[in-house]
PDB file of N, CA and C in Angstrom:
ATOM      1  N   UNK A   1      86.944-111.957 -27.188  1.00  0.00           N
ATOM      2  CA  UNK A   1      86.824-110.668 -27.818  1.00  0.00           C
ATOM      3  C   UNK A   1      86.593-110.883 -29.314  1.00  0.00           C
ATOM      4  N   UNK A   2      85.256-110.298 -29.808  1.00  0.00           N
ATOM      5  CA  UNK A   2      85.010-110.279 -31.196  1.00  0.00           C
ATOM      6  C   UNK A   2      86.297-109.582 -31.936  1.00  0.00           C
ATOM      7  N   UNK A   3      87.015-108.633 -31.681  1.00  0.00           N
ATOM      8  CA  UNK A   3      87.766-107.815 -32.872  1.00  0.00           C
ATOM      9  C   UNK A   3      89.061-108.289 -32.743  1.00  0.00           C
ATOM     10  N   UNK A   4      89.504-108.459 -33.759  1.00  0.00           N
ATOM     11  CA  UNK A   4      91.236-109.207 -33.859  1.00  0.00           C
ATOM     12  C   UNK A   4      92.485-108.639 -32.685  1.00  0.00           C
ATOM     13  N   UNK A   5      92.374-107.234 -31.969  1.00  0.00           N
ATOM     14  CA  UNK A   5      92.909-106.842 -31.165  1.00  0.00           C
ATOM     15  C   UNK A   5      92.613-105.635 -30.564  1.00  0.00           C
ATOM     16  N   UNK A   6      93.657-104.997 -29.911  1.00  0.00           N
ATOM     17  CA  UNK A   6      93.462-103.582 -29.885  1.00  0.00           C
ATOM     18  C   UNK A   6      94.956-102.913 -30.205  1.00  0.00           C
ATOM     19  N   UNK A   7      95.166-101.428 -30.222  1.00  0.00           N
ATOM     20  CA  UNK A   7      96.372-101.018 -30.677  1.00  0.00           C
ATOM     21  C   UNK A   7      96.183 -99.433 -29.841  1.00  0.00           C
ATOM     22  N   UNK A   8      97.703 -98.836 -30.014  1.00  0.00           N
ATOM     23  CA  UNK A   8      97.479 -97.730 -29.458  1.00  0.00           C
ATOM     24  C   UNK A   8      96.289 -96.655 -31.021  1.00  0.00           C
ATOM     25  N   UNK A   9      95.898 -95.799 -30.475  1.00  0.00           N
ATOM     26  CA  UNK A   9      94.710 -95.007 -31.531  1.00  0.00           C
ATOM     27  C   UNK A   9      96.283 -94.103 -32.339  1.00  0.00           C
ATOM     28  N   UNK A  10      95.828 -93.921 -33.565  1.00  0.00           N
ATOM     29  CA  UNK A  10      96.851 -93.217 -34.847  1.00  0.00           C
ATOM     30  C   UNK A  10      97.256 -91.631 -34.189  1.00  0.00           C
ATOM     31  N   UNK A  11      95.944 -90.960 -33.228  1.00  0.00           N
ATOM     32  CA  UNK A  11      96.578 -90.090 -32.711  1.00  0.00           C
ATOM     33  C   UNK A  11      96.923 -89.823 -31.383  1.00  0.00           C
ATOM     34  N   UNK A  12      97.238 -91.200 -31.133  1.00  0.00           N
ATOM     35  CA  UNK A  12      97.917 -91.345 -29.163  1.00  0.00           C
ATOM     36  C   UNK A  12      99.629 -91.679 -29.755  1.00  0.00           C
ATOM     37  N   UNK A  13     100.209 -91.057 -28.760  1.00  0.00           N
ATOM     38  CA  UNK A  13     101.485 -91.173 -28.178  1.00  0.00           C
ATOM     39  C   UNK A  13     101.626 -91.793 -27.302  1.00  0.00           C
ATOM     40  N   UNK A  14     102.904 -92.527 -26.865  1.00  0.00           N
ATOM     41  CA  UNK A  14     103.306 -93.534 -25.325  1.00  0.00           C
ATOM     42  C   UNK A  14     104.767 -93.209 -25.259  1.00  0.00           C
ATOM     43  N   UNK A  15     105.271 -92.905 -24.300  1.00  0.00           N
ATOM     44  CA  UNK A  15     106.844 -92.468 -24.128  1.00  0.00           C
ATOM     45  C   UNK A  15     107.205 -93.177 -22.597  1.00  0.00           C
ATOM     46  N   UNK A  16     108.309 -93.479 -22.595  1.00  0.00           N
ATOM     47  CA  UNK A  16     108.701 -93.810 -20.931  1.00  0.00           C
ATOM     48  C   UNK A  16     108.929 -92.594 -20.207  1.00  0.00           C
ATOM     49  N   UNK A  17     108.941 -93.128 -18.979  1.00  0.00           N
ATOM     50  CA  UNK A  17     108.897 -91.811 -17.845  1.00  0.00           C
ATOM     51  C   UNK A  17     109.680 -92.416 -17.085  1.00  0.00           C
ATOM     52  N   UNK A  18     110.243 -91.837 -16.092  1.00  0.00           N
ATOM     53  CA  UNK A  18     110.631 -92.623 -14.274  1.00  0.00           C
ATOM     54  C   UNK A  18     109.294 -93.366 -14.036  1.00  0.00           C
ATOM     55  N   UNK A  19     108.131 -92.806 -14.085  1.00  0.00           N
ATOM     56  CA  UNK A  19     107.413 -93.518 -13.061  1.00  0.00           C
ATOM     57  C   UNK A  19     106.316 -95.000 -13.979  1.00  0.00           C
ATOM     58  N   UNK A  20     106.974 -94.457 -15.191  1.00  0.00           N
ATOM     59  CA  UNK A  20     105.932 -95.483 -15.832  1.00  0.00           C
ATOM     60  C   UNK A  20     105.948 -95.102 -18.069  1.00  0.00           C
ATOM     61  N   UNK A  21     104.479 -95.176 -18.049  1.00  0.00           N
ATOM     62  CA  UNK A  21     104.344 -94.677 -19.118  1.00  0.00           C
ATOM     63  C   UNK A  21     103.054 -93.165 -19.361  1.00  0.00           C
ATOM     64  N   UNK A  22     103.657 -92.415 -19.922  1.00  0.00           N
ATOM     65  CA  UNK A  22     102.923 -90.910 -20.521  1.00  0.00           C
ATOM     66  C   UNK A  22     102.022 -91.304 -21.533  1.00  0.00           C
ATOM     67  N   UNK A  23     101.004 -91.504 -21.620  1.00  0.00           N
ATOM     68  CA  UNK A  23     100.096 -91.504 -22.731  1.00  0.00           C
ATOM     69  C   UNK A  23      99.509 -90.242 -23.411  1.00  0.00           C
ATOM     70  N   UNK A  24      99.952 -89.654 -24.005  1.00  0.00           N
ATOM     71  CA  UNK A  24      99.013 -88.343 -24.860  1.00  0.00           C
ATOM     72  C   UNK A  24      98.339 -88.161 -26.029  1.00  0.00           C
ATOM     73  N   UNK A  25      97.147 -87.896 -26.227  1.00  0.00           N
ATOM     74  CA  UNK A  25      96.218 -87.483 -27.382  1.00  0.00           C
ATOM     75  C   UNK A  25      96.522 -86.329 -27.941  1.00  0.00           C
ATOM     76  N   UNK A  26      96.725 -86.218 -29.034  1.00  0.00           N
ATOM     77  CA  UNK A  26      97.262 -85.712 -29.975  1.00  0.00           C
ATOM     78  C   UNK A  26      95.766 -84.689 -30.303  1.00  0.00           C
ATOM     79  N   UNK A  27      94.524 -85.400 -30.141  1.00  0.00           N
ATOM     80  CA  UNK A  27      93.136 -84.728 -30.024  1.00  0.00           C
ATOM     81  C   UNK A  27      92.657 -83.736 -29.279  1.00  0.00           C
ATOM     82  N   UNK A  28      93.311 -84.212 -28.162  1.00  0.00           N
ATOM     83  CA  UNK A  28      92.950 -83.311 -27.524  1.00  0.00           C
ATOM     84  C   UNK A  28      93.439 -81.796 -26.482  1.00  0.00           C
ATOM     85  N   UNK A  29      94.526 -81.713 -26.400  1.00  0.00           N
ATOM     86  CA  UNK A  29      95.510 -82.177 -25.983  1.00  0.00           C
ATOM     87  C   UNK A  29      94.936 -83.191 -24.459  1.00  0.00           C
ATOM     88  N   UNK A  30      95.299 -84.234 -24.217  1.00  0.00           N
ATOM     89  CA  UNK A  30      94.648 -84.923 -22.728  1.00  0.00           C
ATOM     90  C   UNK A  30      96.162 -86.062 -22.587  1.00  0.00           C
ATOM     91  N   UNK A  31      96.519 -86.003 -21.273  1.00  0.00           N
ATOM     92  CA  UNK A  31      97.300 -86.936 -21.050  1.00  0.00           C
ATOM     93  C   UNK A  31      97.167 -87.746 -20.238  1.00  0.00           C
ATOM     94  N   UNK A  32      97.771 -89.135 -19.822  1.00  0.00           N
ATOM     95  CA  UNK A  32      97.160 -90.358 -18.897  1.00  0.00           C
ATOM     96  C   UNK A  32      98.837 -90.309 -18.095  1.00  0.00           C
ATOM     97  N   UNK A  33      99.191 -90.724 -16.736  1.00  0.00           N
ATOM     98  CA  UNK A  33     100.080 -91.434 -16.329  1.00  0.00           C
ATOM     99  C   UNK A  33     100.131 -92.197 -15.639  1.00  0.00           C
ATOM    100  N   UNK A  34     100.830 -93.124 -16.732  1.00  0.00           N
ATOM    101  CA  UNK A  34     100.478 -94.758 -15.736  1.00  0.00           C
ATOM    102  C   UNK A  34     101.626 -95.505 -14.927  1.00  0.00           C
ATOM    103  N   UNK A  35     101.718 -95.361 -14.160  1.00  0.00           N
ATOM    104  CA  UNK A  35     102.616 -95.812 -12.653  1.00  0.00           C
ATOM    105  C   UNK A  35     102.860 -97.326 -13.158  1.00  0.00           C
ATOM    106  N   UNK A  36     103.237 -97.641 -14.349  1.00  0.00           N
ATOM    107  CA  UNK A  36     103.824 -99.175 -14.930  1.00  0.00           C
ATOM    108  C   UNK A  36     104.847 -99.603 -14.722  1.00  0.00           C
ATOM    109  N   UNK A  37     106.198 -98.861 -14.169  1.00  0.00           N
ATOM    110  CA  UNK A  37     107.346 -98.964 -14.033  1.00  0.00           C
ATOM    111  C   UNK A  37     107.630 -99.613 -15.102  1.00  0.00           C
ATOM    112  N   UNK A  38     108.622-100.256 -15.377  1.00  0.00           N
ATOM    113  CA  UNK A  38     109.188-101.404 -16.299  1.00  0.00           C
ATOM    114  C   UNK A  38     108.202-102.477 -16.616  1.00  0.00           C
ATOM    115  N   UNK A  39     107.213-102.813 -16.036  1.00  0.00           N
ATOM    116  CA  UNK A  39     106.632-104.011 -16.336  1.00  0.00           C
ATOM    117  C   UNK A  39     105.560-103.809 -18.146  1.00  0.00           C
ATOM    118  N   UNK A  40     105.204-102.230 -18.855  1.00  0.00           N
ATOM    119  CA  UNK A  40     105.238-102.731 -20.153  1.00  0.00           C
ATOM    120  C   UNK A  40     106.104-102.157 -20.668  1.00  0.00           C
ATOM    121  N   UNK A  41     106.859-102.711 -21.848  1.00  0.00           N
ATOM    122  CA  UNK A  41     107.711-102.116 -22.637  1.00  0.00           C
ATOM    123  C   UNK A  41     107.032-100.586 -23.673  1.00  0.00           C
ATOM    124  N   UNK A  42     107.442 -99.556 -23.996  1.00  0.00           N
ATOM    125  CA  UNK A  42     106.462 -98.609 -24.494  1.00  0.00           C
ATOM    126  C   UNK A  42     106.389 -98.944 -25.408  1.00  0.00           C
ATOM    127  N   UNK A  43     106.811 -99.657 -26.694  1.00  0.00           N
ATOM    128  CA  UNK A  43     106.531-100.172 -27.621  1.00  0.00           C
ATOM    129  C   UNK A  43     104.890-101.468 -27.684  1.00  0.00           C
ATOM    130  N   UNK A  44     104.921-101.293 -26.497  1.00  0.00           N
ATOM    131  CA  UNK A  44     103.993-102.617 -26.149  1.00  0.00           C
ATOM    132  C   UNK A  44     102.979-102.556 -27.070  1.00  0.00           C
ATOM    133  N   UNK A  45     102.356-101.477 -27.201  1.00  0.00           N
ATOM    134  CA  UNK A  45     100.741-101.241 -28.077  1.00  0.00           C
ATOM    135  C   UNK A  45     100.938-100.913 -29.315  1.00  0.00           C
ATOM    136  N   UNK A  46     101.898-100.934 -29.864  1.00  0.00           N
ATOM    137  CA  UNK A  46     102.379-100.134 -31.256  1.00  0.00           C
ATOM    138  C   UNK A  46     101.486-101.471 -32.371  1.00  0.00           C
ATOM    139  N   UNK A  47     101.865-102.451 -31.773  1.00  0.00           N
ATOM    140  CA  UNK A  47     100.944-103.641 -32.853  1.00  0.00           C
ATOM    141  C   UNK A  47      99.872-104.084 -32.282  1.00  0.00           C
ATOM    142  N   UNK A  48      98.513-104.852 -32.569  1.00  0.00           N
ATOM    143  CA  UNK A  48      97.515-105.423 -32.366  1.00  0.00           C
ATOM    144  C   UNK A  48      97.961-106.234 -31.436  1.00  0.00           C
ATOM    145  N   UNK A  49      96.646-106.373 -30.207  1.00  0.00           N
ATOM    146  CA  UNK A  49      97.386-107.453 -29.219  1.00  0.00           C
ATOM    147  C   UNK A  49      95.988-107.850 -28.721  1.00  0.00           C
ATOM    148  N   UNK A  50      95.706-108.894 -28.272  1.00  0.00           N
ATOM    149  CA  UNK A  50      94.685-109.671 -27.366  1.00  0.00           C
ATOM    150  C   UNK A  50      94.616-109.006 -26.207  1.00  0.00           C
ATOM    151  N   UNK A  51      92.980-108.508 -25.683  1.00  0.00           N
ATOM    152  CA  UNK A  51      93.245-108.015 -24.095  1.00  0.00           C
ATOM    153  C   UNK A  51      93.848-108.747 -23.280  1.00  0.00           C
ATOM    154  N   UNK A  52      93.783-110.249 -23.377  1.00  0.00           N
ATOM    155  CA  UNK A  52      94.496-110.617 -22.344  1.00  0.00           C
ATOM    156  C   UNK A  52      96.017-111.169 -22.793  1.00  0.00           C
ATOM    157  N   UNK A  53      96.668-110.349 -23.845  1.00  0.00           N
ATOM    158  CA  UNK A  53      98.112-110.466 -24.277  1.00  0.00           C
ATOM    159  C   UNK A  53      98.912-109.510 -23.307  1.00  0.00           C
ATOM    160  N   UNK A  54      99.795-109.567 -22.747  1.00  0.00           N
ATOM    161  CA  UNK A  54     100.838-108.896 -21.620  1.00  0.00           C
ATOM    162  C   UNK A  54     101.915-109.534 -22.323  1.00  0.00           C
ATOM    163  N   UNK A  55     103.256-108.985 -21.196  1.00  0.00           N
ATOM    164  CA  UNK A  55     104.701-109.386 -21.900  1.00  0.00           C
ATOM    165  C   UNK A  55     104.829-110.685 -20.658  1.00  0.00           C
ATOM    166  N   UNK A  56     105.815-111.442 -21.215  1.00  0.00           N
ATOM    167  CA  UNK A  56     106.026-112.758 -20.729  1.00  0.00           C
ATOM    168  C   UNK A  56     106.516-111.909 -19.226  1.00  0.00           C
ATOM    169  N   UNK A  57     106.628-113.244 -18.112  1.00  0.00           N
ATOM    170  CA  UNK A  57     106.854-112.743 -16.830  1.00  0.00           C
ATOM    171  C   UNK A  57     106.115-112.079 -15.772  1.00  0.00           C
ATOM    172  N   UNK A  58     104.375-111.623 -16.568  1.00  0.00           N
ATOM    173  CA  UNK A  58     103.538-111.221 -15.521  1.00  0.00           C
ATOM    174  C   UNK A  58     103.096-112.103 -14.840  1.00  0.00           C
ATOM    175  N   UNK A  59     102.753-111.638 -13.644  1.00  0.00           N
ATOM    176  CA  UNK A  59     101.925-112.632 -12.623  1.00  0.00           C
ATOM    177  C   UNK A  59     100.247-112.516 -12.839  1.00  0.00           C
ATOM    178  N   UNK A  60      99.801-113.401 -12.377  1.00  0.00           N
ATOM    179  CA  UNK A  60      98.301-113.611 -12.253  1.00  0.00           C
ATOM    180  C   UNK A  60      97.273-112.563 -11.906  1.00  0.00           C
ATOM    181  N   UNK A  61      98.322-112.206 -10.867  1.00  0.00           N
ATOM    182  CA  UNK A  61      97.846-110.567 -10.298  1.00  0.00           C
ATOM    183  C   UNK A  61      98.022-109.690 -10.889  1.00  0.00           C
ATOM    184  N   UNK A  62      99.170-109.542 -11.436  1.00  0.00           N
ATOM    185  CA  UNK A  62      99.656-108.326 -12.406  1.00  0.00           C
ATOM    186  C   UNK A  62      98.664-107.901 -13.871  1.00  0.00           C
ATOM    187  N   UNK A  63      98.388-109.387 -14.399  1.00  0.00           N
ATOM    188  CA  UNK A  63      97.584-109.416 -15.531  1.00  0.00           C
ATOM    189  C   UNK A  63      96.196-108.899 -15.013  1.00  0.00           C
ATOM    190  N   UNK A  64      95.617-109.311 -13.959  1.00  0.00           N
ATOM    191  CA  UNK A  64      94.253-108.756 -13.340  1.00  0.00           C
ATOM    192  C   UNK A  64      94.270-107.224 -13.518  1.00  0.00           C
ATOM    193  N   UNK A  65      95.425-106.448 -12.971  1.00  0.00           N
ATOM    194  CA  UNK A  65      96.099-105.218 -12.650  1.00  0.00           C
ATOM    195  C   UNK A  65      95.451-104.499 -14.498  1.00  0.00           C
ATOM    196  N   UNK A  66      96.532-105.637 -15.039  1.00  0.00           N
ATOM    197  CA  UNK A  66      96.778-104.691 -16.611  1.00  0.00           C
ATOM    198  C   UNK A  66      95.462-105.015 -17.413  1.00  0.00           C
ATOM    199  N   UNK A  67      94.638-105.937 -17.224  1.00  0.00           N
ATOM    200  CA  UNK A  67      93.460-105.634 -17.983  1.00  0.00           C
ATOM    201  C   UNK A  67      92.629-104.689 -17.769  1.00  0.00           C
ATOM    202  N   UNK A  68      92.497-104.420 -16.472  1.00  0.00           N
ATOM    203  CA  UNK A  68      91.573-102.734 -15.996  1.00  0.00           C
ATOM    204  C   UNK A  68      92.178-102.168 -16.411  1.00  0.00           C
ATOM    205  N   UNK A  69      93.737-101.429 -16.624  1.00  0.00           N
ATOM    206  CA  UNK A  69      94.513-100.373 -16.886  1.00  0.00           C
ATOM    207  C   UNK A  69      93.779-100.495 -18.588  1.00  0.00           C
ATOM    208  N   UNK A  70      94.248-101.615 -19.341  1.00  0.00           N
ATOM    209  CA  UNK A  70      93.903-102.114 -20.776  1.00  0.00           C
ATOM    210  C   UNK A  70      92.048-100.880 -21.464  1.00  0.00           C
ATOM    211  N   UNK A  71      91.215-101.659 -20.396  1.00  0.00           N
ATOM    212  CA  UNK A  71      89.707-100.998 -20.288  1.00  0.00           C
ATOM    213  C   UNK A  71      89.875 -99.857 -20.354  1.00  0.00           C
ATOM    214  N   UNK A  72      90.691 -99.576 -19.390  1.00  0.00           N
ATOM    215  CA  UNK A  72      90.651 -97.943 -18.888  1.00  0.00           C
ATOM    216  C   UNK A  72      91.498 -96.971 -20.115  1.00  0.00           C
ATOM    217  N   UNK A  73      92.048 -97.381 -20.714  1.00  0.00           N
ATOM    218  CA  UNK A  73      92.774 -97.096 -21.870  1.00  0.00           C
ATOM    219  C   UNK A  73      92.041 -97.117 -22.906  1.00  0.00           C
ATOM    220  N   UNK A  74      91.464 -97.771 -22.987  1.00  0.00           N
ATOM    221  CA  UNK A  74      90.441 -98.210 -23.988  1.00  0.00           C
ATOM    222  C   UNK A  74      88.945 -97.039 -23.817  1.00  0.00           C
ATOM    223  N   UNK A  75      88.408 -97.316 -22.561  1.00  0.00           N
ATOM    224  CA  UNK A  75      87.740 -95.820 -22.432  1.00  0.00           C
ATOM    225  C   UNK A  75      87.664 -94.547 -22.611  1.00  0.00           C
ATOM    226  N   UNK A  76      89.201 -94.591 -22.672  1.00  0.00           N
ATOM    227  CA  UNK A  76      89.692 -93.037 -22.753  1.00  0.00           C
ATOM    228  C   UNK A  76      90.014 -92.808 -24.520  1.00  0.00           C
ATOM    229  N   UNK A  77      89.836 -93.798 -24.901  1.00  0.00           N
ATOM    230  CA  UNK A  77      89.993 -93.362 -26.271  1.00  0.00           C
ATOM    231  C   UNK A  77      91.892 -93.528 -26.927  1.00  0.00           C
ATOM    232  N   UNK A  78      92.511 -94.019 -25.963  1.00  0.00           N
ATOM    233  CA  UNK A  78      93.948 -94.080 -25.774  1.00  0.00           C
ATOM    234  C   UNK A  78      94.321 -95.184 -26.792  1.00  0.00           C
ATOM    235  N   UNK A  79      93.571 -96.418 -26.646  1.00  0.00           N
ATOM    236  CA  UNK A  79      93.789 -97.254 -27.442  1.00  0.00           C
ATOM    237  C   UNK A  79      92.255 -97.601 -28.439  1.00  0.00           C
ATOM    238  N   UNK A  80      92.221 -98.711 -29.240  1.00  0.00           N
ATOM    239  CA  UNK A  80      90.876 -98.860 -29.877  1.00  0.00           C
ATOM    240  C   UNK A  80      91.368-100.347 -30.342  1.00  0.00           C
ATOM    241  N   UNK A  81      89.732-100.559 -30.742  1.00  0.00           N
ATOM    242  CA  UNK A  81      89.782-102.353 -31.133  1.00  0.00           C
ATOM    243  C   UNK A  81      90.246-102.365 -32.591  1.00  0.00           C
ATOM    244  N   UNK A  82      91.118-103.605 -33.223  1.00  0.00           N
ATOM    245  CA  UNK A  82      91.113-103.544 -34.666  1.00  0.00           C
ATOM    246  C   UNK A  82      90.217-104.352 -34.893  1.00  0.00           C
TER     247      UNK A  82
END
């Protein structure tokens, strides 16, 4: 990846839920819910991170899992490259 990372966007929100994490745009109003359970911390995107940066303890599969979720976040305008 050319750009030093990605981060959550200045006007997205991330909160925990039961089922995961709430993502909301502040733009629009538009919200995402992502069925993550415990596996990211909601703090996760608050700093610059490598697409393929996850929290210690994922599996091979899991990381496959969280880079589409990552894209798909990224599509939506949820997160952006620094």
């Amino acid at each position: 990846m050319a750009a030093a990372g990605i981060a959550l966007h200045p006007a997205c929100r991330v909160r925990r839920e039961g089922f995961g994490l709430l993502f909301y745009d502040l733009r629009g109003p538009r919200l995402l819910f992502a069925e993550t359970g415990d596996l990211i911390p909601v703090d996760f995107f608050e700093a610059p991170r490598g697409m393929d940066e996850f929290p210690d303890g994922v599996s091979a599969r899991q990381k496959t899992v969280l880079q589409k979720f990552v894209k798909q976040l990224l599509d939506k305008g949820f997160l952006r490259e620094q």
